[in-house]
N, C-alpha and C. Protein backbone atom coordinates (compact mmCIF):
# COMPACT_ATOMS: atom_id res chain seq x y z
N UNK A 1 20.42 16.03 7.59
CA UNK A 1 19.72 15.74 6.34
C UNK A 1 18.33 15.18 6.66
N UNK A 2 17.24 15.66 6.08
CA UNK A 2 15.86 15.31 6.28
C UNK A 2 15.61 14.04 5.57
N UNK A 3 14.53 13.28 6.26
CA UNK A 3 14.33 12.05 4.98
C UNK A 3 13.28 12.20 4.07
N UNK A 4 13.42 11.43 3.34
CA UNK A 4 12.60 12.03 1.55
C UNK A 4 11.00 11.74 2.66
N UNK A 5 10.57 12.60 1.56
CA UNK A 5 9.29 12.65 1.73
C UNK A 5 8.08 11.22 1.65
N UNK A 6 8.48 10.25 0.78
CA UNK A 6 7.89 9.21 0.98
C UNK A 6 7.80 8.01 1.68
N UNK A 7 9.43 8.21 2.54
CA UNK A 7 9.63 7.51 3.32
C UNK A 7 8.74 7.86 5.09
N UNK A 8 8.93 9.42 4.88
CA UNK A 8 8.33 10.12 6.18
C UNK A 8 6.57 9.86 5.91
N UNK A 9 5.80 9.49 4.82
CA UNK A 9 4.68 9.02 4.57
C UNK A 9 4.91 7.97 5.03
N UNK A 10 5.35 7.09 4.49
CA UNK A 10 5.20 5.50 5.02
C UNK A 10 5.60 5.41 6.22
N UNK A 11 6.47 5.89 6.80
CA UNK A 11 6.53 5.91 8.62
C UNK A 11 5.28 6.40 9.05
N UNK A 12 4.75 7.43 8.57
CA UNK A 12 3.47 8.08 9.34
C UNK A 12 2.52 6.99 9.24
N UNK A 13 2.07 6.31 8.09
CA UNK A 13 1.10 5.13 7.83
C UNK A 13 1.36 3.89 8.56
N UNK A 14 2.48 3.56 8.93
CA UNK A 14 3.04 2.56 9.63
C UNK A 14 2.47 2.77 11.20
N UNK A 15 3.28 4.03 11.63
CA UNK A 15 2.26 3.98 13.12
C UNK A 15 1.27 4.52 13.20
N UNK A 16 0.10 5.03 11.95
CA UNK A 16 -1.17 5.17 12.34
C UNK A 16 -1.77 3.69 12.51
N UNK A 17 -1.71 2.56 11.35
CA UNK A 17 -1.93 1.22 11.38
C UNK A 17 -1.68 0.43 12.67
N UNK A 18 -0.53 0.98 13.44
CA UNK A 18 -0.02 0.19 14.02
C UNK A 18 -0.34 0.66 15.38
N UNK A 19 -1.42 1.83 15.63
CA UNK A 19 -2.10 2.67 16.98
C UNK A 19 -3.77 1.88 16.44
N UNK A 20 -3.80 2.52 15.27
CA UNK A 20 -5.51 1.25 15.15
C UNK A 20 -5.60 -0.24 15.40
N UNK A 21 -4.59 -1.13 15.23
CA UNK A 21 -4.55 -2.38 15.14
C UNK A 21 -4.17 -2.52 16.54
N UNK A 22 -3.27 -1.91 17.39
CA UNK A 22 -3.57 -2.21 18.85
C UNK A 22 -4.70 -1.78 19.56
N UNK A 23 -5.37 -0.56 18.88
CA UNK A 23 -6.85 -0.08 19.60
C UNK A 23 -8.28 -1.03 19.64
N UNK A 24 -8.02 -1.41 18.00
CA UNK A 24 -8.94 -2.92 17.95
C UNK A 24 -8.98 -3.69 18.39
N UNK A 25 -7.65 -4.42 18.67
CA UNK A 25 -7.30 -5.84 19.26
C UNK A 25 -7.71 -5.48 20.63
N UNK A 26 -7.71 -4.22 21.72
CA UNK A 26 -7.93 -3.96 22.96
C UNK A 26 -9.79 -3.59 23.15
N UNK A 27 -9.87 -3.33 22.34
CA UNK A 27 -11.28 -3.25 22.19
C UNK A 27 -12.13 -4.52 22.10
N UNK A 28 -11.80 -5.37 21.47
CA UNK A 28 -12.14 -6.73 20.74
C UNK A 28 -12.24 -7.18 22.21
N UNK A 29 -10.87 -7.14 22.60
CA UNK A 29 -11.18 -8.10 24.29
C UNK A 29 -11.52 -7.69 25.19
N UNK A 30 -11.47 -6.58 25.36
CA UNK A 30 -12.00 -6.01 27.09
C UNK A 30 -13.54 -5.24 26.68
N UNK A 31 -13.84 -5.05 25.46
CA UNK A 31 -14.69 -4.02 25.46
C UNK A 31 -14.33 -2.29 25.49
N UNK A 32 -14.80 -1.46 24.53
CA UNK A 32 -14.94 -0.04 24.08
C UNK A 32 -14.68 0.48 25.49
N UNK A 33 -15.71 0.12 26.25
CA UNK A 33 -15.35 1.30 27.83
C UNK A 33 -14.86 0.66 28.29
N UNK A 34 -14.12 -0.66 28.54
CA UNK A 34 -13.37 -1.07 29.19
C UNK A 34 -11.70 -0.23 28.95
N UNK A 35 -11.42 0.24 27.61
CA UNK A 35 -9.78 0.58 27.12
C UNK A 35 -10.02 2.17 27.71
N UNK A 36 -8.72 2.43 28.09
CA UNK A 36 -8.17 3.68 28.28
C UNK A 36 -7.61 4.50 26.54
N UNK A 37 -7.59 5.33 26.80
CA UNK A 37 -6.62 5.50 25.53
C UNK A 37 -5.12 5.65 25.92
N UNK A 38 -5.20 5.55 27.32
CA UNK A 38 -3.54 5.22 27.71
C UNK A 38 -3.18 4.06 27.46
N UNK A 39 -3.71 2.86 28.01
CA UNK A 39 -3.82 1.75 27.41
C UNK A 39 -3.28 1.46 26.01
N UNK A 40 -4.13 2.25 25.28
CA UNK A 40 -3.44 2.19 23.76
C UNK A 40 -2.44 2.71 23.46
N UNK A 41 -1.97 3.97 24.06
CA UNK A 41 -1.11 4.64 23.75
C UNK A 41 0.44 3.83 24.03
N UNK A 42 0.16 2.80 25.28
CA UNK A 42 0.83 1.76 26.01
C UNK A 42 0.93 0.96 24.83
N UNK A 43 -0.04 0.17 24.48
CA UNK A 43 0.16 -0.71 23.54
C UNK A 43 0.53 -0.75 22.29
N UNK A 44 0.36 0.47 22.07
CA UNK A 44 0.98 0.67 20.55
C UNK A 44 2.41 1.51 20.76
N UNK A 45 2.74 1.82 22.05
CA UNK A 45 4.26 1.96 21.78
C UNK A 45 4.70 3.39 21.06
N UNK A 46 3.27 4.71 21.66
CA UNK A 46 3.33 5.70 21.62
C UNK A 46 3.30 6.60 22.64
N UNK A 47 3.04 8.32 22.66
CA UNK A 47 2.81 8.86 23.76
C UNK A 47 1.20 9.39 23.26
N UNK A 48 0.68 10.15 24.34
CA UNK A 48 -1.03 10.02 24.10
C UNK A 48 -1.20 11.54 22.79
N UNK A 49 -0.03 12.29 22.89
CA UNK A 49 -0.28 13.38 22.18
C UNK A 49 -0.36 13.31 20.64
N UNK A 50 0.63 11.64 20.31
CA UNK A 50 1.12 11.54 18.98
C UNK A 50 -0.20 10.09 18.85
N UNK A 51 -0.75 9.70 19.74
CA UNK A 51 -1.82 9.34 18.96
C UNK A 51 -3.27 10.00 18.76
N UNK A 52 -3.41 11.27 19.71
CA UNK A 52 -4.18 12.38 19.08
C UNK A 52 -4.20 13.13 17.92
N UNK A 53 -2.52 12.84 17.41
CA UNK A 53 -2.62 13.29 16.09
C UNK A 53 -2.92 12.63 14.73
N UNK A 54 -3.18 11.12 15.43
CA UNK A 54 -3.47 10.16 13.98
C UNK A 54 -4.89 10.00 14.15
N UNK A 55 -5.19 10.16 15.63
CA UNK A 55 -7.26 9.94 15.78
C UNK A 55 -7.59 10.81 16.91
N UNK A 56 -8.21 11.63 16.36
CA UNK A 56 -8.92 13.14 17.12
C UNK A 56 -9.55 12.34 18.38
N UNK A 57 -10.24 11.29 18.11
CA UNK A 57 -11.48 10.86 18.94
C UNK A 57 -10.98 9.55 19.50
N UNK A 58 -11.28 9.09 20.61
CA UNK A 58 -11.27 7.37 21.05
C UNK A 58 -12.28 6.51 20.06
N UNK A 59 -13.22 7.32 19.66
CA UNK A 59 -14.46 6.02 18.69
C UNK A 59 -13.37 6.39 16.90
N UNK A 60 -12.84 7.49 16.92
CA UNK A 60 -11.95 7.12 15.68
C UNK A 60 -11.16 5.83 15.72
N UNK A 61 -10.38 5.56 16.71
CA UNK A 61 -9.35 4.69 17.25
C UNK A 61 -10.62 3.03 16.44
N UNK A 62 -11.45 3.06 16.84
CA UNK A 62 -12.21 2.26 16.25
C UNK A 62 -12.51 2.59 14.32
N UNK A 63 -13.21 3.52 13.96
CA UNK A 63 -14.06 3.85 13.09
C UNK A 63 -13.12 4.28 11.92
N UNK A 64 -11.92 3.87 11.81
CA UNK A 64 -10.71 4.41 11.25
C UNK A 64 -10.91 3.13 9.88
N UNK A 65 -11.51 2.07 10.23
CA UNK A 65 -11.69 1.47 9.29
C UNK A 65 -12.88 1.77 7.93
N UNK A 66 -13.84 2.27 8.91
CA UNK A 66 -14.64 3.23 8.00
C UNK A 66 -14.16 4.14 7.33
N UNK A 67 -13.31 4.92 7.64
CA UNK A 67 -13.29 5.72 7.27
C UNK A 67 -12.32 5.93 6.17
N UNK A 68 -11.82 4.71 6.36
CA UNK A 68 -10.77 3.78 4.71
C UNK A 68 -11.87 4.42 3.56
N UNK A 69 -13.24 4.41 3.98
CA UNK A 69 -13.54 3.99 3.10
C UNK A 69 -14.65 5.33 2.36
N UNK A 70 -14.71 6.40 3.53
CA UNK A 70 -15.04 7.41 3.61
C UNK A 70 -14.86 8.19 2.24
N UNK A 71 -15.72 8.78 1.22
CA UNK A 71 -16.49 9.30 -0.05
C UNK A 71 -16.01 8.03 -1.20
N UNK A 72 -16.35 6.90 -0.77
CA UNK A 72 -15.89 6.30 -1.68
C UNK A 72 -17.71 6.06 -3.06
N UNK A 73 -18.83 6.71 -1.82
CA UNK A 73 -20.03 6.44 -3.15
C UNK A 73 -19.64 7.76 -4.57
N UNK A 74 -19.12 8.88 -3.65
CA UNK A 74 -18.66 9.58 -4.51
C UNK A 74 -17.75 9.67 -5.40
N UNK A 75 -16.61 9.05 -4.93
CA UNK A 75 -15.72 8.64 -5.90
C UNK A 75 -16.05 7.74 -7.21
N UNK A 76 -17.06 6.91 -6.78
CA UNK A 76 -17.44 5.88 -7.65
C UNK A 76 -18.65 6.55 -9.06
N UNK A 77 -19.25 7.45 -8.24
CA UNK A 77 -19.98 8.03 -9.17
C UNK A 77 -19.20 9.18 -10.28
N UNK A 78 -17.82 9.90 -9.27
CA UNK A 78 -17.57 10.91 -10.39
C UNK A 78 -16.65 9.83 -11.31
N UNK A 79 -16.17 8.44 -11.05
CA UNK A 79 -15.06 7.93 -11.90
C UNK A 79 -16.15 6.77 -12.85
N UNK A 80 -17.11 7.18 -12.85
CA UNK A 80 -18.25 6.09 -13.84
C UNK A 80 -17.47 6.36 -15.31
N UNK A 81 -17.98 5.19 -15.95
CA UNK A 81 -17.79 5.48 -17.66
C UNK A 81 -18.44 6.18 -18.20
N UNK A 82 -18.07 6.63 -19.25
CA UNK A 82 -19.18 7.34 -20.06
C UNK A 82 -20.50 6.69 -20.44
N UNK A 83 -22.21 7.01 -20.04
CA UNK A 83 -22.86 6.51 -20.60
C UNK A 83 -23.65 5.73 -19.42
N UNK A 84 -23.02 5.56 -18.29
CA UNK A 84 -23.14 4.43 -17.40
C UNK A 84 -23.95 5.72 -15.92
N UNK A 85 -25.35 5.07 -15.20
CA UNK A 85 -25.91 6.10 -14.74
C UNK A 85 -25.28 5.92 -13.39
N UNK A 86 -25.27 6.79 -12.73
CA UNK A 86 -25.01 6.52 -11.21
C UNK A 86 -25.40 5.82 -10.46
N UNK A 87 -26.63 5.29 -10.69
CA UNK A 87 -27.54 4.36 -9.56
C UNK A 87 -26.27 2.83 -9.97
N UNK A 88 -26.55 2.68 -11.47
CA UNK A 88 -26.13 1.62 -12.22
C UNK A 88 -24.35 1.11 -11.23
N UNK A 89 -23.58 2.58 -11.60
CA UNK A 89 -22.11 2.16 -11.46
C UNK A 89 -22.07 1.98 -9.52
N UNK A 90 -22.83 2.90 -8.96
CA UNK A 90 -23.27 2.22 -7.32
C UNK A 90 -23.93 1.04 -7.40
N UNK A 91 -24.43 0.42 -8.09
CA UNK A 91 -24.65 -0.92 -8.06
C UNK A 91 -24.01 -2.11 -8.11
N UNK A 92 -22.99 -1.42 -8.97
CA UNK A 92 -22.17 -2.90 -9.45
C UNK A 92 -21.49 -2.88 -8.55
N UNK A 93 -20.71 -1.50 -7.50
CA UNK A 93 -19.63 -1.51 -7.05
C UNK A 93 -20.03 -2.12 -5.38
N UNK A 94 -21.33 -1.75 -5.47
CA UNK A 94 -21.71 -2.89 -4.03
C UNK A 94 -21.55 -3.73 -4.12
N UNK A 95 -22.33 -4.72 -5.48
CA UNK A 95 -22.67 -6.11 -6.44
C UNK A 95 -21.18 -6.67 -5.92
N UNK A 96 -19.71 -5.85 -6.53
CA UNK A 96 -18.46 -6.50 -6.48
C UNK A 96 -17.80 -6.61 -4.91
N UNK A 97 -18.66 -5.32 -4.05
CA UNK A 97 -18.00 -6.00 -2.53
C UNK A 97 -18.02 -6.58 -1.75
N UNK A 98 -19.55 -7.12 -2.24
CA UNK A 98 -20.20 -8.71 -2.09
C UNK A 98 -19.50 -10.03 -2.71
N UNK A 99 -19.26 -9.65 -3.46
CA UNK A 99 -18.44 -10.75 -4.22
C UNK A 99 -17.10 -11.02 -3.84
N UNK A 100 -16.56 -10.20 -3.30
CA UNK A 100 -14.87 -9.95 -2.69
C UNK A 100 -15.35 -9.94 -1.68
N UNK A 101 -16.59 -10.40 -0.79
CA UNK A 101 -16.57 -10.38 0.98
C UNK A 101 -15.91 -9.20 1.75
N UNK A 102 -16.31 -8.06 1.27
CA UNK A 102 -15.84 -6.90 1.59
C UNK A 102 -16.77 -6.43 2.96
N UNK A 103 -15.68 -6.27 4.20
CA UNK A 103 -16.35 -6.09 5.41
C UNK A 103 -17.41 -5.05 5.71
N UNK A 104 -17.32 -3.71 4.33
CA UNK A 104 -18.02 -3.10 4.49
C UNK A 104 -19.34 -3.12 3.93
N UNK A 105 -19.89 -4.18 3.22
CA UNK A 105 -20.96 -4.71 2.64
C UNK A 105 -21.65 -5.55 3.71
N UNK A 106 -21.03 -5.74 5.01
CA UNK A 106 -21.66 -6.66 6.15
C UNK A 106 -21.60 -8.45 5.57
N UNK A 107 -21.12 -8.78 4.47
CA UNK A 107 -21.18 -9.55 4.19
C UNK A 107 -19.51 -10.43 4.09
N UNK A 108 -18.99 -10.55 5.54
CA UNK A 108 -17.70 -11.37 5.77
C UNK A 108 -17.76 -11.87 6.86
N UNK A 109 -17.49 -13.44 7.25
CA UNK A 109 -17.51 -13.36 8.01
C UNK A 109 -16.64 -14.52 8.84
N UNK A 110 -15.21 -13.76 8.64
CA UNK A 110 -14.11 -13.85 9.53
C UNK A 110 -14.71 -13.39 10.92
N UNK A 111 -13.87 -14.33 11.86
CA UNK A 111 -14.14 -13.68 13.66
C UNK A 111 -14.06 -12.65 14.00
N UNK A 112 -12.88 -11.81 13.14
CA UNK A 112 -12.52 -10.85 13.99
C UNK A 112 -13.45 -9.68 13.12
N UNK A 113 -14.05 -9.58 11.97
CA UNK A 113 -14.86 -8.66 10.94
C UNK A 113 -16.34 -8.78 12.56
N UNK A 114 -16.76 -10.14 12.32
CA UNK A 114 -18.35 -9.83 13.19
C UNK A 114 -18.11 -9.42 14.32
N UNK A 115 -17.17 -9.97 14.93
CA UNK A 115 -16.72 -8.89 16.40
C UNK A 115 -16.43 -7.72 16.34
N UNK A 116 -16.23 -7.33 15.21
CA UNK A 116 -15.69 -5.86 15.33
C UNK A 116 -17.05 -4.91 14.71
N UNK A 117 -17.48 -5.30 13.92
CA UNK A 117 -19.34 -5.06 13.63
C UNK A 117 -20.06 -5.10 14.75
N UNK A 118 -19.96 -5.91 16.03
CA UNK A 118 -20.80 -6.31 16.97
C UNK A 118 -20.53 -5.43 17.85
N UNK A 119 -18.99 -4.78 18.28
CA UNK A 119 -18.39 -3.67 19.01
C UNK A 119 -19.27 -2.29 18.41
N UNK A 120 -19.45 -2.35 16.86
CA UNK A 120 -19.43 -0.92 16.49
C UNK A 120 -21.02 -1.03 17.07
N UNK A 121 -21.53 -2.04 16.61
CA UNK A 121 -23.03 -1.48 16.15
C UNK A 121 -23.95 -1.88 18.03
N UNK A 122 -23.11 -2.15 18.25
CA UNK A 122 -23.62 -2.43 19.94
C UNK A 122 -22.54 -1.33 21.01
N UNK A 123 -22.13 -0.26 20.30
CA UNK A 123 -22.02 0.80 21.46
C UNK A 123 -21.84 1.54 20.98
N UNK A 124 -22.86 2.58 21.72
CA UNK A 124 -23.86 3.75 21.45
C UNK A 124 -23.28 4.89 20.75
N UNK A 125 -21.58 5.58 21.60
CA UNK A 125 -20.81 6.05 20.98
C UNK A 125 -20.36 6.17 19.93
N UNK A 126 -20.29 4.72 19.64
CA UNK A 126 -19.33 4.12 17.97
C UNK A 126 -20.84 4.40 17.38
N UNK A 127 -21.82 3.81 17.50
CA UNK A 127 -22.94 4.00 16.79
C UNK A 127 -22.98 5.32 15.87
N UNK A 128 -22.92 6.67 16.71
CA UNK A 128 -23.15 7.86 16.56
C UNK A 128 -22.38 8.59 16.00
N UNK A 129 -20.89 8.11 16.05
CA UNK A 129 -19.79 8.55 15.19
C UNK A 129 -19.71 8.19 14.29
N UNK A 130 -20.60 7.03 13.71
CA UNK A 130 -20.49 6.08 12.31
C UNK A 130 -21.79 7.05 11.96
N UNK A 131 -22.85 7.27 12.66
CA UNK A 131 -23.68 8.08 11.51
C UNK A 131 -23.02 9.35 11.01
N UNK A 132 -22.13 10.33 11.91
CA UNK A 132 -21.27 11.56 11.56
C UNK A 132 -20.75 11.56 10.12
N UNK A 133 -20.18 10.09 10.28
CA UNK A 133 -19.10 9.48 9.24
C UNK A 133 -19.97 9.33 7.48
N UNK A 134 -21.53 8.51 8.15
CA UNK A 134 -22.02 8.43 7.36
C UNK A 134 -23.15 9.87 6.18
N UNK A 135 -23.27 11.11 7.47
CA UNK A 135 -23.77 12.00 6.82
C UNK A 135 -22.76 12.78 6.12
N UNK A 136 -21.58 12.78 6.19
CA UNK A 136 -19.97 13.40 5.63
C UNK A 136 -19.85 12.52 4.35
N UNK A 137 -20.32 11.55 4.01
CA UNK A 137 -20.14 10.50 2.65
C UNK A 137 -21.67 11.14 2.28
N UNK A 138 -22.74 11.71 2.89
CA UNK A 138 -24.02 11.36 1.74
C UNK A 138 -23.77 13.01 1.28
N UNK A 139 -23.17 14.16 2.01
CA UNK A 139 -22.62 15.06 1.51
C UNK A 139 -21.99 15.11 0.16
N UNK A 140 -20.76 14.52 0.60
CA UNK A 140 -19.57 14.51 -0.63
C UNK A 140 -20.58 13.55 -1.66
N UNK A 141 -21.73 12.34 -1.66
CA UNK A 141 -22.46 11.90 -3.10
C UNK A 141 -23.23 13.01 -3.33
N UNK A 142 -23.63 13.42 -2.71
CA UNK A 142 -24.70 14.40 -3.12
C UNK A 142 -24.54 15.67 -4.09
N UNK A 143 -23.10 16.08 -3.74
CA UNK A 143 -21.78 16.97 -4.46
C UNK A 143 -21.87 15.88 -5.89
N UNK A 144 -21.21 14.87 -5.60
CA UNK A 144 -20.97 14.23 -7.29
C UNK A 144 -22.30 14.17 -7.95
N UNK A 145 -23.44 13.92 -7.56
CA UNK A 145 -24.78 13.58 -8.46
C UNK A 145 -24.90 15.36 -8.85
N UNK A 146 -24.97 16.12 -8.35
CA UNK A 146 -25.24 17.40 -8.93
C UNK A 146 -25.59 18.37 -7.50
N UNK A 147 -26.85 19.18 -8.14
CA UNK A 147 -26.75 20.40 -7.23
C UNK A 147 -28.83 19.97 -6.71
N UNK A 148 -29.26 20.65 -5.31
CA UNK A 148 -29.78 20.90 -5.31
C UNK A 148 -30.85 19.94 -4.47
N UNK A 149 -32.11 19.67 -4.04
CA UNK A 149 -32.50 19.05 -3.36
C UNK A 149 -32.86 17.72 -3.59
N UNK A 150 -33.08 17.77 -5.27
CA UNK A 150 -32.98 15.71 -5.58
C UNK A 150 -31.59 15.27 -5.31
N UNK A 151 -30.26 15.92 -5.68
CA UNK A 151 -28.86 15.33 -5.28
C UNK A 151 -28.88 15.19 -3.98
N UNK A 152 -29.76 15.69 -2.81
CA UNK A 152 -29.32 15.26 -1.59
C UNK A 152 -30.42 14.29 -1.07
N UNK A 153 -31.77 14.24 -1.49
CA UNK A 153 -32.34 13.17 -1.09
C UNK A 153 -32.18 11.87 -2.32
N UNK A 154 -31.34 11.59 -3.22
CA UNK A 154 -30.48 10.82 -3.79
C UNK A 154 -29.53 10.13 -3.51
N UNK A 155 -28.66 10.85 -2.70
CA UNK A 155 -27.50 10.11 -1.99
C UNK A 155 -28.29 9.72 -0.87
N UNK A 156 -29.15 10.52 -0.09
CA UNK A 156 -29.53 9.78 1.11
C UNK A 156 -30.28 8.09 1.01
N UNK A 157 -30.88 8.50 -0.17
CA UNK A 157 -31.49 6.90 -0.45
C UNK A 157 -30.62 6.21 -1.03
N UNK A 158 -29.15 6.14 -1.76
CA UNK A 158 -28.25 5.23 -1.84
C UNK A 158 -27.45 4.84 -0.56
N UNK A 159 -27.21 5.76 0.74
CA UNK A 159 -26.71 5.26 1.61
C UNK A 159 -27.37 4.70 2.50
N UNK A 160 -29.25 4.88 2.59
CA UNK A 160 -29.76 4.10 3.74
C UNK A 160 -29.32 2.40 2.84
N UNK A 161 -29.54 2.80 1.72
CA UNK A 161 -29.60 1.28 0.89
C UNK A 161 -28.75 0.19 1.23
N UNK A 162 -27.19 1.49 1.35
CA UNK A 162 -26.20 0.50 1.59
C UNK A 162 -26.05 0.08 2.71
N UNK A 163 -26.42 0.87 3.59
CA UNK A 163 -26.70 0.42 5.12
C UNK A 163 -27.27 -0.60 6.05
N UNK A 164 -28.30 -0.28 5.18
CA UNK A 164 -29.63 -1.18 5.66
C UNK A 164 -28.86 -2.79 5.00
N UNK A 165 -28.66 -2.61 3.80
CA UNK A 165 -27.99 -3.95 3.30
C UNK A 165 -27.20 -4.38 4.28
N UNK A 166 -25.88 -3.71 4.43
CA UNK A 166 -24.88 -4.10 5.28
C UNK A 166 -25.48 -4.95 6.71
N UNK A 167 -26.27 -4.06 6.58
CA UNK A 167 -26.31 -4.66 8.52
C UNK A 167 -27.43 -5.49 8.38
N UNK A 168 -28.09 -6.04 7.41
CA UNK A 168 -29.05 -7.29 7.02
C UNK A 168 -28.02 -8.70 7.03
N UNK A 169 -26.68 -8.20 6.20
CA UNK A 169 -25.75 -8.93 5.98
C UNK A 169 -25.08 -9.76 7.04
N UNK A 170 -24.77 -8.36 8.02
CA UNK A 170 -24.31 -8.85 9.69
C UNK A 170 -25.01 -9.73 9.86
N UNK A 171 -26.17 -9.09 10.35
CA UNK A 171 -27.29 -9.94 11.17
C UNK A 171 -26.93 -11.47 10.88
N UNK A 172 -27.34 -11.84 9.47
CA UNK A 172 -27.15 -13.22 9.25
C UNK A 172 -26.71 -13.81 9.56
N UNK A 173 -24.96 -13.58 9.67
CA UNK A 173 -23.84 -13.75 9.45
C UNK A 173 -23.11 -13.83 11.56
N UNK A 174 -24.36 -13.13 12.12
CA UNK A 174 -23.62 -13.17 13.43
C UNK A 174 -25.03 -14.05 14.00
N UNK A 175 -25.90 -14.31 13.15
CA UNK A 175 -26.59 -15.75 13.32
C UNK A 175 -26.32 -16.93 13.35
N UNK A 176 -24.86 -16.95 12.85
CA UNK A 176 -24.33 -18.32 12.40
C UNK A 176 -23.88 -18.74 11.22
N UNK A 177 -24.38 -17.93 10.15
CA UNK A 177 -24.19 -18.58 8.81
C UNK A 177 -22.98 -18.13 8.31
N UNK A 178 -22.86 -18.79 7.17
CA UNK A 178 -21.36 -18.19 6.64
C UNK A 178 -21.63 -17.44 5.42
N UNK A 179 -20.67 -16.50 5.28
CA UNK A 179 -20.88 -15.76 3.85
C UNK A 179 -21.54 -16.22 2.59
N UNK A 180 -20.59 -16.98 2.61
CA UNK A 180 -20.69 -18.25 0.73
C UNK A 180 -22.59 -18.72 1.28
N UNK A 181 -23.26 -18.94 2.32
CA UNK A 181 -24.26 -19.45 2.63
C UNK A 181 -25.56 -18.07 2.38
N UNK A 182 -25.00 -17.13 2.61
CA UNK A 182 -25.52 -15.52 2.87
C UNK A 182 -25.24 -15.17 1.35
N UNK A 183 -24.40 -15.33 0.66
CA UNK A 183 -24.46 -14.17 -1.22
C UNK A 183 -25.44 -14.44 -1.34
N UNK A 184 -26.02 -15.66 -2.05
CA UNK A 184 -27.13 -15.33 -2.63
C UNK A 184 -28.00 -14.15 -2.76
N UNK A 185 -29.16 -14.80 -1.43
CA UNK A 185 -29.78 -13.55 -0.80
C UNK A 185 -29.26 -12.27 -0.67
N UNK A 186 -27.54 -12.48 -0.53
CA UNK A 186 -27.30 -10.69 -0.51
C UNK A 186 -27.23 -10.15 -1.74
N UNK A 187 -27.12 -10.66 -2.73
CA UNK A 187 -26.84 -10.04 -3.92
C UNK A 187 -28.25 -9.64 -4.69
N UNK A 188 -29.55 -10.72 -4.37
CA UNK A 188 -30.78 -10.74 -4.72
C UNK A 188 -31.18 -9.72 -3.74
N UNK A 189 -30.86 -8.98 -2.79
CA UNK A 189 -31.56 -8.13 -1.91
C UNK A 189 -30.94 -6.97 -2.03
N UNK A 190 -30.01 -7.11 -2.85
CA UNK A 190 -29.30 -5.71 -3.49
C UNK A 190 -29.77 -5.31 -4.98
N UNK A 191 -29.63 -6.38 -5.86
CA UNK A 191 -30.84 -6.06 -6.67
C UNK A 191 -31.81 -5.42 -6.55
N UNK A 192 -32.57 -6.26 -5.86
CA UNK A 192 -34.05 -5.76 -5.58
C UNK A 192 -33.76 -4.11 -4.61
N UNK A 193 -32.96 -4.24 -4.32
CA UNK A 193 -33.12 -2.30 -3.43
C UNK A 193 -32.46 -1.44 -4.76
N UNK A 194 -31.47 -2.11 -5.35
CA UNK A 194 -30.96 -0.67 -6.37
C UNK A 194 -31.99 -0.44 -7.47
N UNK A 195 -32.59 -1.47 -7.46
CA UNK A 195 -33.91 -1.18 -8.45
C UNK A 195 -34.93 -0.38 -8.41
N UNK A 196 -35.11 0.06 -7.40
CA UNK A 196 -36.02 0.78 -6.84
C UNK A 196 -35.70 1.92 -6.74
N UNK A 197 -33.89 2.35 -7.10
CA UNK A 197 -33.81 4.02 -6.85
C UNK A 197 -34.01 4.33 -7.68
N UNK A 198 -34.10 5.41 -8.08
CA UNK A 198 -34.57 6.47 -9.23
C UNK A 198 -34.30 5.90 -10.42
C-alpha cells in the first residue's frame, strides 16, 4: 500500500529542510569552500544523489532560502486589490517586512541572519547565483506588470530598489546596530526610493 500523497509531501519537505539546515549550519562554521557536499550529505543523514535531487547546485544548498521567496514581487503585484497601483502594493509589502524584521529586507538582526548575509554576499559564487535568482524574479514581475519594454525596465527598477535597500540594511546592522535602532531610517529610505518609481 502506497502512502497518501500528503504525507509523501511532508516527508519530502522534511528532508529538504533538514539537507538545508545542515548545509547552513556547515557553512556558517567552516566557511562555503571549506564544506564538501559529502560533508552534507554526511550531515544531514543522506546519500549525495538524493540531495541532488532537493538542490541541483552546492550555492543552492545555501540560496534555498532565497528562493522561499523567489516571484514573490510578482505574486504581490498580480494579488493587489482592486484600485491599488503596483508600485503602491510593492511598497507596503516591503514597508511590512521591515516591520516583521524579515531577513529578506536586510533588516534582522539575529546572529545567525548577518552571518548568513555575510556568507552570501562575501562569496563570489553565492554572489552570482543570487543575481541568477534575482534576474528569474525581475522576469516573472515584469510578466505581472504587463507586456513589453516599460514592464521590464519596471521590475528592474523595483528590484535594484529592493536590493540596494536590503543590503543598506545589512550593512548597518553588521556595523553593530540593532534592527529596532536601524527601522527608522529603513522605512524612511524606503519611502523615499518607492517614491521615485514611476
Amino acid at each position: 500500500m502506497s502512502e497518501p500523497t500528503g504525507l509523501r509531501a511532508r516527508k519530502k519537505e522534511r528532508t529538504r529542510d533538514a539537507i538545508g539546515a545542515a548545509a547552513v549550519s556547515l557553512f556558517l562554521e567552516r566557511g562555503f569552500d571549506r564544506v564538501s557536499v559529502n560533508d552534507i550529505a554526511v550531515a544531514a543523514e543522506v546519500s549525495k544523489p538524493t540531495l541532488f535531487r532537493y538542490f541541483p547546485t552546492k550555492e543552492d544548498l545555501v540560496l534555498h532560502r532565497f528562493a522561499d521567496h523567489q516571484g514573490e514581487a510578482a505574486r504581490v503585484v498580480r494579488d493587489r486589490g482592486p484600485g491599488i497601483e503596483p508600485v503602491t502594493a510593492l511598497h507596503r509589502h516591503f514597508r511590512a517586512g521591515l516591520d516583521r524584521h524579515d531577513p529578506v529586507t536586510g533588516l534582522n538582526d539575529h546572529p545567525e541572519v548577518v552571518a548568513f548575509h555575510r556568507l552570501v554576499f562575501g562569496t563570489p559564487s553565492l554572489a552570482a547565483r543570487l543575481t541568477q535568482y534575482q534576474r528569474e524574479d525581475e522576469e516573472a514581475l515584469a510578466d505581472a506588470l504587463g507586456e513589453g519594454v516599460q514592464a521590464r525596465l519596471r521590475a528592474a527598477q523595483v528590484l535594484a530598489v529592493q536590493r540596494v535597500l536590503a543590503q543598506t540594511n545589512w550593512q548597518k546592522i553588521a556595523g553593530s546596530r540593532t534592527a529596532h535602532d536601524v527601522h527608522p531610517e529603513a522605512v524612511a529610505d524606503a519611502d523615499q526610493a518607492f517614491s521615485h518609481l514611476w
